[in-house]
Protein backbone atom coordinates (compact mmCIF):
# COMPACT_ATOMS: atom_id res chain seq x y z
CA UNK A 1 160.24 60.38 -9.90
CA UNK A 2 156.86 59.77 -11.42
CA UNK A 3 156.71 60.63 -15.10
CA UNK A 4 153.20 60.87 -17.34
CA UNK A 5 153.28 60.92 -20.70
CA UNK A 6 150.26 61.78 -23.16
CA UNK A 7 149.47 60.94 -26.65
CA UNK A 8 147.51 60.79 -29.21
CA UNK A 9 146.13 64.49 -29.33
CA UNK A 10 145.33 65.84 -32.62
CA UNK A 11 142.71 67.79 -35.10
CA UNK A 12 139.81 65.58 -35.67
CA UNK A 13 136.01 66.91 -37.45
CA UNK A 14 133.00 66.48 -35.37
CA UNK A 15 131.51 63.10 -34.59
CA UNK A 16 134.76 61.74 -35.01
CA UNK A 17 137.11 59.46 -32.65
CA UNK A 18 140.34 59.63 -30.64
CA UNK A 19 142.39 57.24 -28.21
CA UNK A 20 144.93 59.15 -25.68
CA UNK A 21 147.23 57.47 -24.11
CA UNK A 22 149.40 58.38 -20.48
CA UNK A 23 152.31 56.43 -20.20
CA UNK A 24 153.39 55.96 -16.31
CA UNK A 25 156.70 55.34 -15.27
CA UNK A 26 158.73 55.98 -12.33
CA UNK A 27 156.80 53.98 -9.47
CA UNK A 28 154.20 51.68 -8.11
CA UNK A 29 150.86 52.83 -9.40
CA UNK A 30 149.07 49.78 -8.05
CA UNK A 31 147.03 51.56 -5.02
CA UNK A 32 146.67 54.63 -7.21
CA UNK A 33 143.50 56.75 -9.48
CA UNK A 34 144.32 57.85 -12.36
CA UNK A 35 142.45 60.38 -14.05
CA UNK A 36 142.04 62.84 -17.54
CA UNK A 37 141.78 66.54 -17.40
CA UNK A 38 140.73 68.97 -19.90
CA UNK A 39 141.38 72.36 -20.36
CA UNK A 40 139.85 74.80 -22.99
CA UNK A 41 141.38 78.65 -23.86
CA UNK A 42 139.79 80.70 -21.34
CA UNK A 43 138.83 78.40 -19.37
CA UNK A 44 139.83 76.39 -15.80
CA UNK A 45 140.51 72.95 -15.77
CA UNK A 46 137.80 70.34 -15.44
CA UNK A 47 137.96 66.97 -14.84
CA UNK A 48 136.89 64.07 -17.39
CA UNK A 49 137.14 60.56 -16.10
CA UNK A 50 139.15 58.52 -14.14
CA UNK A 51 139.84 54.81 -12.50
CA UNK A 52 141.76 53.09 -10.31
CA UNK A 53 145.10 51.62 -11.47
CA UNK A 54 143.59 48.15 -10.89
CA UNK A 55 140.81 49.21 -13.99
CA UNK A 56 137.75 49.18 -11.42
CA UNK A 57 135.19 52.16 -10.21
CA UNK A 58 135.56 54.22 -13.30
CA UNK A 59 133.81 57.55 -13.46
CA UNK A 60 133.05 60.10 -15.72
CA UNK A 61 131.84 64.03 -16.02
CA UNK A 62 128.54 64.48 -16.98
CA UNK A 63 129.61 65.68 -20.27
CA UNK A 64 131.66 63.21 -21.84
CA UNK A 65 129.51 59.82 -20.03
CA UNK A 66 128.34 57.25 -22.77
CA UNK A 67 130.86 59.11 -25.25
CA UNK A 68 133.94 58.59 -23.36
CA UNK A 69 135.75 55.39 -21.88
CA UNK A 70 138.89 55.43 -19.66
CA UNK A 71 141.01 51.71 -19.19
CA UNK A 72 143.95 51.20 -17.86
CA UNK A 73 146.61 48.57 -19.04
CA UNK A 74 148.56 47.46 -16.30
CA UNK A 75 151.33 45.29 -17.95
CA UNK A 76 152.20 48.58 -19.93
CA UNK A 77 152.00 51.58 -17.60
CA UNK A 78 149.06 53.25 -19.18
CA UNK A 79 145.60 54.49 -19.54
CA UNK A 80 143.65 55.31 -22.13
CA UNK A 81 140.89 57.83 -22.96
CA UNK A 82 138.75 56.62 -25.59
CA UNK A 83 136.91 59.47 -26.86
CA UNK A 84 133.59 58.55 -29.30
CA UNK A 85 131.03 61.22 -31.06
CA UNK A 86 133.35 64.08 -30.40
CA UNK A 87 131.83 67.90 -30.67
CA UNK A 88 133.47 71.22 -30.85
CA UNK A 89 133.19 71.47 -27.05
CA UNK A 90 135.50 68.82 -26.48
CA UNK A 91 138.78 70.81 -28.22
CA UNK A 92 140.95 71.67 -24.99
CA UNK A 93 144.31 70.36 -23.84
CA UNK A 94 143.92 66.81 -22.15
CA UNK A 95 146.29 65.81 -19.34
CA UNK A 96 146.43 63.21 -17.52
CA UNK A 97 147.36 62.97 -13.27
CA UNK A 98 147.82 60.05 -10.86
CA UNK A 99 146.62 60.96 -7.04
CA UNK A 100 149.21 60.60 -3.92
CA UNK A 101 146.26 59.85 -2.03
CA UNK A 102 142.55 60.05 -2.20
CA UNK A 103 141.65 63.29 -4.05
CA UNK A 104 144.82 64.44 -4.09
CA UNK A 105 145.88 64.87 -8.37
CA UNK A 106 149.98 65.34 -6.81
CA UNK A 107 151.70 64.18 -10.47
CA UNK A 108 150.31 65.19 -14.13
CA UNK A 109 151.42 64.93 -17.37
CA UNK A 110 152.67 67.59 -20.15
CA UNK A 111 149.22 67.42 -22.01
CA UNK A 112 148.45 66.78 -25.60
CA UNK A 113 146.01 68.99 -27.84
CA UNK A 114 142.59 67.62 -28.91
CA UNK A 115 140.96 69.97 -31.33
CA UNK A 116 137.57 69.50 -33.17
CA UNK A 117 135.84 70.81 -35.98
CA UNK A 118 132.48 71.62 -36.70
């Protein structure tokens, strides 16, 4: 059973910095995507960034390019969201999702809170 575990979530002021973390566990993730989510109060989920388990093609929403980075580390199950100049607009919940195939987010995490201050 595919488990996804986030971290690193917390209250950080404007311009500030945060790493999240999704720990993978319970199979092969090799021919896999794995992507961040966001989600604010009120609002639907949107996507952030994502890249294939391998750490190649990664891609980003418009909003968060040149601020954001995603990586994966394959010897330890995870990827990372590295998450540079933050702004108010950036406070949702971030989760994070693996794909059963193309397009397909099947599995996703618990989610951890990112909130920022102005």
């Amino acid at each position: 059973q595919v488990q996804l575990v986030e971290s690193g979530g917390r209250l950080v002021q404007a311009g500030g910095s945060l790493r999240l973390s999704c720990a993978a566990s319970g199979r092969t993730f090799s021919s896999h995507t794995m992507g961040w989510f966001r989600q604010a109060p009120g609002k639907e989920r949107e996507f952030v960034a994502a890249i294939s388990w391998s750490g190649g093609n990664p891609y980003y929403a418009d909003s968060v390019k040149g601020r954001f980075t995603i990586s994966s580390a394959n010897t330890k199950n995870t990827v990372y969201l590295q998450m540079n100049s933050l702004k108010p607009e950036d406070t949702a919940v971030y989760y994070c999702a693996v794909d059963s195939e193309p397009g397909s987010w099947a599995y996703w995490g618990q989610g951890t809170q990112v909130t920022v201050s102005s």
